[in-house]
PDB file of N, CA and C in Angstrom:
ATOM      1  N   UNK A   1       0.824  -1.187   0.000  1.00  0.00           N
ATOM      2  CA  UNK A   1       0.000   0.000   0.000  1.00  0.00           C
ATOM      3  C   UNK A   1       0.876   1.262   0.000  1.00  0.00           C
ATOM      4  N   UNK A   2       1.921   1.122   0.636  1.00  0.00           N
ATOM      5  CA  UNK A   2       3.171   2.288   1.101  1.00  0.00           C
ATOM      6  C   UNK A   2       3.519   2.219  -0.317  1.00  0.00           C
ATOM      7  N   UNK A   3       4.082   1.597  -0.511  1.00  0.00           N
ATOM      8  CA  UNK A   3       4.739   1.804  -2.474  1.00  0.00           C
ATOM      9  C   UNK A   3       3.650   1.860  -3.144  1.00  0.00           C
ATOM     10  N   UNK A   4       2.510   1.883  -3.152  1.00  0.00           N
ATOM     11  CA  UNK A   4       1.654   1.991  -4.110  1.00  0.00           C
ATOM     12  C   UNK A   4       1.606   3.968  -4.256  1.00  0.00           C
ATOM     13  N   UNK A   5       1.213   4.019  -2.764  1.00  0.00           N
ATOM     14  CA  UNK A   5       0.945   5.610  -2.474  1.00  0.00           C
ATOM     15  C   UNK A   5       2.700   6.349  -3.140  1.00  0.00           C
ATOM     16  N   UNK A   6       3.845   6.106  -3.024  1.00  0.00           N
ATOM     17  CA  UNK A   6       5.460   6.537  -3.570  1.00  0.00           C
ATOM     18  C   UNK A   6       4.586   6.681  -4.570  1.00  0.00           C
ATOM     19  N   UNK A   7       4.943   5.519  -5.362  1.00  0.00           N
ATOM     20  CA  UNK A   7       4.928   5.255  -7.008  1.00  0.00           C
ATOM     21  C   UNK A   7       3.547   6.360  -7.411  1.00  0.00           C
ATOM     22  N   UNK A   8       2.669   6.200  -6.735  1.00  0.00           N
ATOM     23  CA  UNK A   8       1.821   7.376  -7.220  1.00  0.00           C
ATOM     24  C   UNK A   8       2.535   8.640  -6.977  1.00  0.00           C
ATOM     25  N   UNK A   9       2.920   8.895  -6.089  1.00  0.00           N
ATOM     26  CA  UNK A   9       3.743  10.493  -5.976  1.00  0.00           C
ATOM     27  C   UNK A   9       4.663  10.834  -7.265  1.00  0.00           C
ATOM     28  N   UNK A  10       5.283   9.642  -7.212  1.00  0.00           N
ATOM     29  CA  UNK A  10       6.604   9.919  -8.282  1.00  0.00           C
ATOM     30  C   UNK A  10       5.959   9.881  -9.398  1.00  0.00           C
ATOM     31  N   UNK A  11       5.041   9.182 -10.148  1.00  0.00           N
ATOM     32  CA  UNK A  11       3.942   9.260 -11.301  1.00  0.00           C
ATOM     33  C   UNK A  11       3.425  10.952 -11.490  1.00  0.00           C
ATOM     34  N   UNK A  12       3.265  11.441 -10.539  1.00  0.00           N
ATOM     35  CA  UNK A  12       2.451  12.487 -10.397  1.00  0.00           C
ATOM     36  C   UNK A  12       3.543  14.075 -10.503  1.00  0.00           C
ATOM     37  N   UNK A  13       4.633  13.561  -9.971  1.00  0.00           N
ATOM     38  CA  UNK A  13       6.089  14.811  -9.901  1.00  0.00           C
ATOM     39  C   UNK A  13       7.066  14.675 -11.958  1.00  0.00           C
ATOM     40  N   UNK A  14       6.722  12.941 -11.750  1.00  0.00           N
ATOM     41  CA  UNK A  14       7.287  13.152 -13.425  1.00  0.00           C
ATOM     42  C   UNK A  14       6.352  13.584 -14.409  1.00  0.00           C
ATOM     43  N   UNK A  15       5.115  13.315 -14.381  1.00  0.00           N
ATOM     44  CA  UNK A  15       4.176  14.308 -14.870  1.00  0.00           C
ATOM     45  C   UNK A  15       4.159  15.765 -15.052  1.00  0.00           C
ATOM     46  N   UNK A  16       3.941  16.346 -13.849  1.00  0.00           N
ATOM     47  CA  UNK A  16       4.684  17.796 -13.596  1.00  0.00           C
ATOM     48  C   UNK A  16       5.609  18.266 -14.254  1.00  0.00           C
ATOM     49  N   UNK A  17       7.387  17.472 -14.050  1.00  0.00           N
ATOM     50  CA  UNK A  17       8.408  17.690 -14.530  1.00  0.00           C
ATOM     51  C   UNK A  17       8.490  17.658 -16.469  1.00  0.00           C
ATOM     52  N   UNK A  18       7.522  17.384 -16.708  1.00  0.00           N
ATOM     53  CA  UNK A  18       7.872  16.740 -17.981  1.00  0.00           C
ATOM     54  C   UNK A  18       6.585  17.707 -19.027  1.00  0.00           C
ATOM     55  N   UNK A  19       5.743  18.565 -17.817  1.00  0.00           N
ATOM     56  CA  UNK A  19       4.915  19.291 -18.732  1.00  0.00           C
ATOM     57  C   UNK A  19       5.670  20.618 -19.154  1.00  0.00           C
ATOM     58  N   UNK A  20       4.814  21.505 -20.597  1.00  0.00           N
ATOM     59  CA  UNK A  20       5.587  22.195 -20.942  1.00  0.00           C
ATOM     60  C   UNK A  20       5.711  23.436 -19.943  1.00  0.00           C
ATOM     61  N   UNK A  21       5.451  23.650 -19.186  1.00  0.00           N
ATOM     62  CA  UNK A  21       5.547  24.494 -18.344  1.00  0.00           C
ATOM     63  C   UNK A  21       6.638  24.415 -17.161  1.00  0.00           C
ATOM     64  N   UNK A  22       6.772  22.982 -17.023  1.00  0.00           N
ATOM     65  CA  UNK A  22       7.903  22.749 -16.080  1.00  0.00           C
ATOM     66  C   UNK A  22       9.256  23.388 -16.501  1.00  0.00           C
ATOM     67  N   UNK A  23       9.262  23.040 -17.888  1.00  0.00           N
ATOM     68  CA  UNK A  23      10.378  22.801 -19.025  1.00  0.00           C
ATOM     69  C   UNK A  23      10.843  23.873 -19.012  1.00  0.00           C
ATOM     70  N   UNK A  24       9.488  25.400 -19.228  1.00  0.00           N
ATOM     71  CA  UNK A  24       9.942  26.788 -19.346  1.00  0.00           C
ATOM     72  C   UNK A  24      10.500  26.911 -17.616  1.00  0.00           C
ATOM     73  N   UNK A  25      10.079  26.248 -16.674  1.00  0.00           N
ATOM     74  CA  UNK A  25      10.416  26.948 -15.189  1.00  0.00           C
ATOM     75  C   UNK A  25      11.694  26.393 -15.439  1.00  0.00           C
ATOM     76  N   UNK A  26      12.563  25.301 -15.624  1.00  0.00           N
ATOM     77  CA  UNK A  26      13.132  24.933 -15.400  1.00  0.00           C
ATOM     78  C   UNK A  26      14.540  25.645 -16.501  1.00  0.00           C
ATOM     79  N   UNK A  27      14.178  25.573 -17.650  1.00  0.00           N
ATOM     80  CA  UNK A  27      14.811  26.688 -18.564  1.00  0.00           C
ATOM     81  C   UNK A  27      15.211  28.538 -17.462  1.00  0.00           C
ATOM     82  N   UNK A  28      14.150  28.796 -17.102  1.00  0.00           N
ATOM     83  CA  UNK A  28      14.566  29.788 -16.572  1.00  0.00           C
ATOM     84  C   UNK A  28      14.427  30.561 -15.321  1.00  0.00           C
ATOM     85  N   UNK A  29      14.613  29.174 -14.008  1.00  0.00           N
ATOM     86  CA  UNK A  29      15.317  29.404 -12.819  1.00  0.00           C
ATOM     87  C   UNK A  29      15.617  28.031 -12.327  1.00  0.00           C
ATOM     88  N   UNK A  30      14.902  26.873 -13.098  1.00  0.00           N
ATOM     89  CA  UNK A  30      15.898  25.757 -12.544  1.00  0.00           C
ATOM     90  C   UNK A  30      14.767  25.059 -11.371  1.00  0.00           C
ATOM     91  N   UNK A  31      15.034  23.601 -11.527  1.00  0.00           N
ATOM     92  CA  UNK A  31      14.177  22.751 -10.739  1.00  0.00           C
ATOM     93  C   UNK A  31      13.392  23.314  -9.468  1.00  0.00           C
ATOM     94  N   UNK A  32      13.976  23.511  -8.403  1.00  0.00           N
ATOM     95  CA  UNK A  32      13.650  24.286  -7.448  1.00  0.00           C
ATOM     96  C   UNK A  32      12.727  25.446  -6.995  1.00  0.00           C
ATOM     97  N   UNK A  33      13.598  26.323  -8.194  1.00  0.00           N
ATOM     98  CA  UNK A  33      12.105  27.349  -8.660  1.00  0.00           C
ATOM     99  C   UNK A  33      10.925  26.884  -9.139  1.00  0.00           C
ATOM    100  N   UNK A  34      11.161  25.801 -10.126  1.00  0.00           N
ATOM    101  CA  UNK A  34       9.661  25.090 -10.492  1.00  0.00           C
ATOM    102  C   UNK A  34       8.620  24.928  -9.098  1.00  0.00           C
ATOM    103  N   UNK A  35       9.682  23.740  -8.286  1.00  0.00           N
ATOM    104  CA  UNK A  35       8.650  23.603  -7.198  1.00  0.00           C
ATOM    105  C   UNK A  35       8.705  25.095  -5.723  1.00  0.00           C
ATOM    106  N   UNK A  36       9.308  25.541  -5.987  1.00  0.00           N
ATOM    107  CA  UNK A  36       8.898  26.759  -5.317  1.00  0.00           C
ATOM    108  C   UNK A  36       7.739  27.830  -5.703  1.00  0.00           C
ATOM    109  N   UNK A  37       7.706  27.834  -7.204  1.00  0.00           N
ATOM    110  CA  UNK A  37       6.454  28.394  -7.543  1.00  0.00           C
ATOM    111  C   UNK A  37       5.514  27.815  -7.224  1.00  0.00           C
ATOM    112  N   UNK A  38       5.275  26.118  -7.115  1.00  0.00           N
ATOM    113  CA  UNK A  38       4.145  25.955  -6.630  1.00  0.00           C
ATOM    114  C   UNK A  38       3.614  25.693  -5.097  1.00  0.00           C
ATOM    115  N   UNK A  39       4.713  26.290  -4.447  1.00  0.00           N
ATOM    116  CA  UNK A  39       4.210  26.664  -2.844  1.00  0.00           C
ATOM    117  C   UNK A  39       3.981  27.763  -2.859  1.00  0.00           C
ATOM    118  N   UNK A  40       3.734  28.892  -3.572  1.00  0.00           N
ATOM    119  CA  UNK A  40       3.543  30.473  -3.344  1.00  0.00           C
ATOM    120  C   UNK A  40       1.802  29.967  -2.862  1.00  0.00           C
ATOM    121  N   UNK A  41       1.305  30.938  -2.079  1.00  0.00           N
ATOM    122  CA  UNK A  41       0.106  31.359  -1.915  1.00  0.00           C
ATOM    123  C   UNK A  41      -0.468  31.740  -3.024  1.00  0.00           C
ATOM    124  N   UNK A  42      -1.888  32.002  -2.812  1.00  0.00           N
ATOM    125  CA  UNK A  42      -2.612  33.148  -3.148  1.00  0.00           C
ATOM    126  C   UNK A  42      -2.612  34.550  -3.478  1.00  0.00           C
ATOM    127  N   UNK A  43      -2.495  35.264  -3.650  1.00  0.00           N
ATOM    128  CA  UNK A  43      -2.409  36.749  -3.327  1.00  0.00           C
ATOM    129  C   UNK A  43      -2.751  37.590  -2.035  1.00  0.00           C
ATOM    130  N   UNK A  44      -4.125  36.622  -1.663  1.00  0.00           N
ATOM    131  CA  UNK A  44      -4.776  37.142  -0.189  1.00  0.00           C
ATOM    132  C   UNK A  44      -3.841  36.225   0.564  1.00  0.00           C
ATOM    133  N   UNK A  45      -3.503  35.070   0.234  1.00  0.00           N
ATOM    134  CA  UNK A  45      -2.315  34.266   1.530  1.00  0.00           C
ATOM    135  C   UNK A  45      -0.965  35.006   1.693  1.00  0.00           C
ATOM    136  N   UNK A  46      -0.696  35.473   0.694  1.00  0.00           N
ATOM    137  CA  UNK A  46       0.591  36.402   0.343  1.00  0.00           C
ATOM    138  C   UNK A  46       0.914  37.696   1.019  1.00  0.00           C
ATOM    139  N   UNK A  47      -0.902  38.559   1.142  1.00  0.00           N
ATOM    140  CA  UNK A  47      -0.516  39.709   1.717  1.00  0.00           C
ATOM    141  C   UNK A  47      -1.019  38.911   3.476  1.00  0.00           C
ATOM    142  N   UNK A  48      -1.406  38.264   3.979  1.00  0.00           N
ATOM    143  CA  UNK A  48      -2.018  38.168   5.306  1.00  0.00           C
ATOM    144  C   UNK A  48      -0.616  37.771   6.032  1.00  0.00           C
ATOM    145  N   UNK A  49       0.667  37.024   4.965  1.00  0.00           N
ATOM    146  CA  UNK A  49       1.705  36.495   6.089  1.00  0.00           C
ATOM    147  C   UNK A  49       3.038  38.052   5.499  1.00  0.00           C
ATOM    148  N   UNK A  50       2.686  38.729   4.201  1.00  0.00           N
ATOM    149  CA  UNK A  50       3.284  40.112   4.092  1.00  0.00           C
ATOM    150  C   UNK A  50       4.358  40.389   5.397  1.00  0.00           C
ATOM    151  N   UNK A  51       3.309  40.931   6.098  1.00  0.00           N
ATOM    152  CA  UNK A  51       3.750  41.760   6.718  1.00  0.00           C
ATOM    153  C   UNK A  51       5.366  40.716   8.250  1.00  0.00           C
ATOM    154  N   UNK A  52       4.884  40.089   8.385  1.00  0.00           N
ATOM    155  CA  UNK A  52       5.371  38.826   9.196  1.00  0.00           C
ATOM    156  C   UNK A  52       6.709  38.508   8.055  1.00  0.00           C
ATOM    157  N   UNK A  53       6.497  38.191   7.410  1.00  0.00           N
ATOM    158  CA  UNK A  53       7.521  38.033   6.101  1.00  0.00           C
ATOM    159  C   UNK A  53       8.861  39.264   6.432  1.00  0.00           C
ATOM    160  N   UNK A  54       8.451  40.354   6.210  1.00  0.00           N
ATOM    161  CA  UNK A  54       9.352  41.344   6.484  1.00  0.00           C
ATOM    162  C   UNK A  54       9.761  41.870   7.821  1.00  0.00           C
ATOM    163  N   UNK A  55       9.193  41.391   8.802  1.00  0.00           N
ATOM    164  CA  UNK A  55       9.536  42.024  10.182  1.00  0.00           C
ATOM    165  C   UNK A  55      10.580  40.603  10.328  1.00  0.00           C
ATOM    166  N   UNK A  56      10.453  39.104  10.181  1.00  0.00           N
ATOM    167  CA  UNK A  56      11.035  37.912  11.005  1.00  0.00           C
ATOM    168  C   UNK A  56      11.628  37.221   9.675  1.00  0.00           C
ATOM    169  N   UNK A  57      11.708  37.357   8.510  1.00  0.00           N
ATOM    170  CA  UNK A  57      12.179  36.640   7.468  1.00  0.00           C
ATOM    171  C   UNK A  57      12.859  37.335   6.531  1.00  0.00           C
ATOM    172  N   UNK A  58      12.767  38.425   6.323  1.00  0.00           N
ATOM    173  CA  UNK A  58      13.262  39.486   5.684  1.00  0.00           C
ATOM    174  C   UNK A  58      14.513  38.727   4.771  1.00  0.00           C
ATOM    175  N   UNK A  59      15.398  38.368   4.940  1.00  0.00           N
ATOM    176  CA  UNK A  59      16.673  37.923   5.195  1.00  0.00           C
ATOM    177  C   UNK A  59      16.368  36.694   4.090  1.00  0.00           C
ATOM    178  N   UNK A  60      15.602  35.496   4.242  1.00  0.00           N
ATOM    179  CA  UNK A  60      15.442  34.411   3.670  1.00  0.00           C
ATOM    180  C   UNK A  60      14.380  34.864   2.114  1.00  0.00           C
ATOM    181  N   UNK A  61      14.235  36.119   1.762  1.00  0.00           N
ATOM    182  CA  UNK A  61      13.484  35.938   0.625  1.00  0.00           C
ATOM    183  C   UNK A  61      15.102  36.134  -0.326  1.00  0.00           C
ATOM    184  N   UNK A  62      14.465  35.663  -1.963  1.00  0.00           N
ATOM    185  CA  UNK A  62      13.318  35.461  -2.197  1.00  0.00           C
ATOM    186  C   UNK A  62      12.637  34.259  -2.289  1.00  0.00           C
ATOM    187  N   UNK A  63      13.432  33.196  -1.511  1.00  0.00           N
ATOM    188  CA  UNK A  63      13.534  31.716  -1.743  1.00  0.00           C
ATOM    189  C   UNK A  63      12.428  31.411  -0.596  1.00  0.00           C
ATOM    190  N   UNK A  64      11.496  30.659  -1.378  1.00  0.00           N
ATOM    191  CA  UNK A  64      10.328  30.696  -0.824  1.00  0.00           C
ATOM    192  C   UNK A  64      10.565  29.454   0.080  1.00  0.00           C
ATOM    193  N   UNK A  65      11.363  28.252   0.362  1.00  0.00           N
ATOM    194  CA  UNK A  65      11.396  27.309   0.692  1.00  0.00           C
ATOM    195  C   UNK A  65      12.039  28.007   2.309  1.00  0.00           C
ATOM    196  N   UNK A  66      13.159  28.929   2.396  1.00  0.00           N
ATOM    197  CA  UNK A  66      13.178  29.221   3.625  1.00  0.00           C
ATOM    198  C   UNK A  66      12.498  30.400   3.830  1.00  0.00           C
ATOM    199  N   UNK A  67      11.797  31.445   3.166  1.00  0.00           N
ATOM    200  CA  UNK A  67      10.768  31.901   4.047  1.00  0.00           C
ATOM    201  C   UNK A  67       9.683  31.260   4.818  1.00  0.00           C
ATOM    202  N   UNK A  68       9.264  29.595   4.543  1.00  0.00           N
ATOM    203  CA  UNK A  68       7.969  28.666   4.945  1.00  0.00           C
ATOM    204  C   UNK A  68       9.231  28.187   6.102  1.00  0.00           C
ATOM    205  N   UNK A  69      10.594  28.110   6.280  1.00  0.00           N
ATOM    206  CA  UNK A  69      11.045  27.034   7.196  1.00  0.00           C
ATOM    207  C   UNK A  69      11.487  28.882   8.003  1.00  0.00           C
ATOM    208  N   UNK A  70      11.490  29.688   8.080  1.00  0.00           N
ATOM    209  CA  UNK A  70      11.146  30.796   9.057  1.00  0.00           C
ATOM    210  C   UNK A  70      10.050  31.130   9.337  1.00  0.00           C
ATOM    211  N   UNK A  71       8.938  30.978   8.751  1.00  0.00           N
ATOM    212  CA  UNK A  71       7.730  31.205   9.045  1.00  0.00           C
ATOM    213  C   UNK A  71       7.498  30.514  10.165  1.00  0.00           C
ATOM    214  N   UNK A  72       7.563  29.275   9.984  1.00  0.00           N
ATOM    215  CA  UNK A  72       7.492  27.841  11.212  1.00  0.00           C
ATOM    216  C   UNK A  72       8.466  28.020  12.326  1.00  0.00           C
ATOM    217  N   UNK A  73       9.558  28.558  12.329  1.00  0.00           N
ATOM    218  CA  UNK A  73      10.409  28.574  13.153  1.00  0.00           C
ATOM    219  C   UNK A  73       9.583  29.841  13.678  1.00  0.00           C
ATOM    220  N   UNK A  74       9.250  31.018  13.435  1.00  0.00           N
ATOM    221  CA  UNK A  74       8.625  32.158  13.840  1.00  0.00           C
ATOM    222  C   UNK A  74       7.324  31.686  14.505  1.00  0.00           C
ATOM    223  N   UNK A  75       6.383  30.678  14.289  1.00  0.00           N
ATOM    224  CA  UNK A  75       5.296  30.717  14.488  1.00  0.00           C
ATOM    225  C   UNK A  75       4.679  30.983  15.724  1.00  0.00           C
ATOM    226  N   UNK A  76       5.311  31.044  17.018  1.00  0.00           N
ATOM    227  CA  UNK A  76       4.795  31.828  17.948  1.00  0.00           C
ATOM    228  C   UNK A  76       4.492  33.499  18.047  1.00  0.00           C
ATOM    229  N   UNK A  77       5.364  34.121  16.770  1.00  0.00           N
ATOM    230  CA  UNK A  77       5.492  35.288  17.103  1.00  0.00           C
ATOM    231  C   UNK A  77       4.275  36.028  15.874  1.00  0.00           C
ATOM    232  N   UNK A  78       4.372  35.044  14.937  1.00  0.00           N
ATOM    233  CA  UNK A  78       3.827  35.650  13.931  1.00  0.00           C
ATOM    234  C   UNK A  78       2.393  35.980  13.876  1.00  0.00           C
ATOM    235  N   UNK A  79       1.938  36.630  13.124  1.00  0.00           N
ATOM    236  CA  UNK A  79       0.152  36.925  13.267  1.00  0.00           C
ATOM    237  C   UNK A  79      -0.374  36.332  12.963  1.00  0.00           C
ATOM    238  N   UNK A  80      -1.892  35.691  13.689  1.00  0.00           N
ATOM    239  CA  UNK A  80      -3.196  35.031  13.854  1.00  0.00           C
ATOM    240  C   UNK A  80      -3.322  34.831  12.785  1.00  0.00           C
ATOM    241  N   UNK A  81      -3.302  35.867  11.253  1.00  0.00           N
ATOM    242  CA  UNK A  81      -3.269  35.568   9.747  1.00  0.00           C
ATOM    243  C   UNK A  81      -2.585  34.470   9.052  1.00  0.00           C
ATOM    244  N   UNK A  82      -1.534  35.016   9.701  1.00  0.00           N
ATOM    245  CA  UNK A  82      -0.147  34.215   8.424  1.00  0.00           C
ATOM    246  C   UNK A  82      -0.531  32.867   9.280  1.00  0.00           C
ATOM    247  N   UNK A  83      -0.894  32.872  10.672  1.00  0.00           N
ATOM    248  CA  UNK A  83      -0.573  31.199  11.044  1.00  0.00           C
ATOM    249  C   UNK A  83      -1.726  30.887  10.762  1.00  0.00           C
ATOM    250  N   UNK A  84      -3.109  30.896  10.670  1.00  0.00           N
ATOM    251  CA  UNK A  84      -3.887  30.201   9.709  1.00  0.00           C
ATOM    252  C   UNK A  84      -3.826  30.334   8.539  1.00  0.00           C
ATOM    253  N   UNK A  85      -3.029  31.095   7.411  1.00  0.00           N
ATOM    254  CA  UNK A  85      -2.343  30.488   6.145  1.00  0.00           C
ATOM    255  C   UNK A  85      -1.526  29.250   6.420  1.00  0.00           C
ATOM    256  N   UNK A  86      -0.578  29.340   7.332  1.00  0.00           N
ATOM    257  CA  UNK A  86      -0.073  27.906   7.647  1.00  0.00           C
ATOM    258  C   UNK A  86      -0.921  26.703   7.876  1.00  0.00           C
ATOM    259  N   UNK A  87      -1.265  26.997   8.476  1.00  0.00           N
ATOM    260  CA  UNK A  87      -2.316  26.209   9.373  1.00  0.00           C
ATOM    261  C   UNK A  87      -3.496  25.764   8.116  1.00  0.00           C
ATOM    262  N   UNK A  88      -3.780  25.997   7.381  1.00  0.00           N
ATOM    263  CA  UNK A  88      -4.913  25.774   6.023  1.00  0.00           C
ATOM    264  C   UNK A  88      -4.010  24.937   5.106  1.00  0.00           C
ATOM    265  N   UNK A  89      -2.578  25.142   5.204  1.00  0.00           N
ATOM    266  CA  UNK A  89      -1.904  24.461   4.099  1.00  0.00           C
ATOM    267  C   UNK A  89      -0.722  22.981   5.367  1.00  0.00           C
ATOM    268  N   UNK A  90      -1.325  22.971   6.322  1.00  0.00           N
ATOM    269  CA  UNK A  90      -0.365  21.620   6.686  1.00  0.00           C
ATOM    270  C   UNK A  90       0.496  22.036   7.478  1.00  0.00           C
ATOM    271  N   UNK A  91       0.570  23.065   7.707  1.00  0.00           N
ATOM    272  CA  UNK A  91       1.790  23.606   7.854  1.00  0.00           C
ATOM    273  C   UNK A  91       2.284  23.594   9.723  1.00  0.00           C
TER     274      UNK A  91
END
Protein backbone atom coordinates (compact mmCIF):
# COMPACT_ATOMS: atom_id res chain seq x y z
CA UNK A 1 0.00 0.00 0.00
CA UNK A 2 3.17 2.29 1.10
CA UNK A 3 4.74 1.80 -2.47
CA UNK A 4 1.65 1.99 -4.11
CA UNK A 5 0.94 5.61 -2.47
CA UNK A 6 5.46 6.54 -3.57
CA UNK A 7 4.93 5.25 -7.01
CA UNK A 8 1.82 7.38 -7.22
CA UNK A 9 3.74 10.49 -5.98
CA UNK A 10 6.60 9.92 -8.28
CA UNK A 11 3.94 9.26 -11.30
CA UNK A 12 2.45 12.49 -10.40
CA UNK A 13 6.09 14.81 -9.90
CA UNK A 14 7.29 13.15 -13.43
CA UNK A 15 4.18 14.31 -14.87
CA UNK A 16 4.68 17.80 -13.60
CA UNK A 17 8.41 17.69 -14.53
CA UNK A 18 7.87 16.74 -17.98
CA UNK A 19 4.91 19.29 -18.73
CA UNK A 20 5.59 22.20 -20.94
CA UNK A 21 5.55 24.49 -18.34
CA UNK A 22 7.90 22.75 -16.08
CA UNK A 23 10.38 22.80 -19.02
CA UNK A 24 9.94 26.79 -19.35
CA UNK A 25 10.42 26.95 -15.19
CA UNK A 26 13.13 24.93 -15.40
CA UNK A 27 14.81 26.69 -18.56
CA UNK A 28 14.57 29.79 -16.57
CA UNK A 29 15.32 29.40 -12.82
CA UNK A 30 15.90 25.76 -12.54
CA UNK A 31 14.18 22.75 -10.74
CA UNK A 32 13.65 24.29 -7.45
CA UNK A 33 12.10 27.35 -8.66
CA UNK A 34 9.66 25.09 -10.49
CA UNK A 35 8.65 23.60 -7.20
CA UNK A 36 8.90 26.76 -5.32
CA UNK A 37 6.45 28.39 -7.54
CA UNK A 38 4.15 25.96 -6.63
CA UNK A 39 4.21 26.66 -2.84
CA UNK A 40 3.54 30.47 -3.34
CA UNK A 41 0.11 31.36 -1.92
CA UNK A 42 -2.61 33.15 -3.15
CA UNK A 43 -2.41 36.75 -3.33
CA UNK A 44 -4.78 37.14 -0.19
CA UNK A 45 -2.31 34.27 1.53
CA UNK A 46 0.59 36.40 0.34
CA UNK A 47 -0.52 39.71 1.72
CA UNK A 48 -2.02 38.17 5.31
CA UNK A 49 1.70 36.49 6.09
CA UNK A 50 3.28 40.11 4.09
CA UNK A 51 3.75 41.76 6.72
CA UNK A 52 5.37 38.83 9.20
CA UNK A 53 7.52 38.03 6.10
CA UNK A 54 9.35 41.34 6.48
CA UNK A 55 9.54 42.02 10.18
CA UNK A 56 11.04 37.91 11.00
CA UNK A 57 12.18 36.64 7.47
CA UNK A 58 13.26 39.49 5.68
CA UNK A 59 16.67 37.92 5.20
CA UNK A 60 15.44 34.41 3.67
CA UNK A 61 13.48 35.94 0.62
CA UNK A 62 13.32 35.46 -2.20
CA UNK A 63 13.53 31.72 -1.74
CA UNK A 64 10.33 30.70 -0.82
CA UNK A 65 11.40 27.31 0.69
CA UNK A 66 13.18 29.22 3.62
CA UNK A 67 10.77 31.90 4.05
CA UNK A 68 7.97 28.67 4.94
CA UNK A 69 11.05 27.03 7.20
CA UNK A 70 11.15 30.80 9.06
CA UNK A 71 7.73 31.21 9.04
CA UNK A 72 7.49 27.84 11.21
CA UNK A 73 10.41 28.57 13.15
CA UNK A 74 8.63 32.16 13.84
CA UNK A 75 5.30 30.72 14.49
CA UNK A 76 4.79 31.83 17.95
CA UNK A 77 5.49 35.29 17.10
CA UNK A 78 3.83 35.65 13.93
CA UNK A 79 0.15 36.92 13.27
CA UNK A 80 -3.20 35.03 13.85
CA UNK A 81 -3.27 35.57 9.75
CA UNK A 82 -0.15 34.22 8.42
CA UNK A 83 -0.57 31.20 11.04
CA UNK A 84 -3.89 30.20 9.71
CA UNK A 85 -2.34 30.49 6.14
CA UNK A 86 -0.07 27.91 7.65
CA UNK A 87 -2.32 26.21 9.37
CA UNK A 88 -4.91 25.77 6.02
CA UNK A 89 -1.90 24.46 4.10
CA UNK A 90 -0.37 21.62 6.69
CA UNK A 91 1.79 23.61 7.85
Amino acid sequence: MVRAAVLGVIVVAAGLLSSPVAAQQQQQGGFFDFFSNLLKGTPEEEAACRPDVEKYCHDAEPDTFRVLGCLKEQRRRISKQCLAVLESHGQ
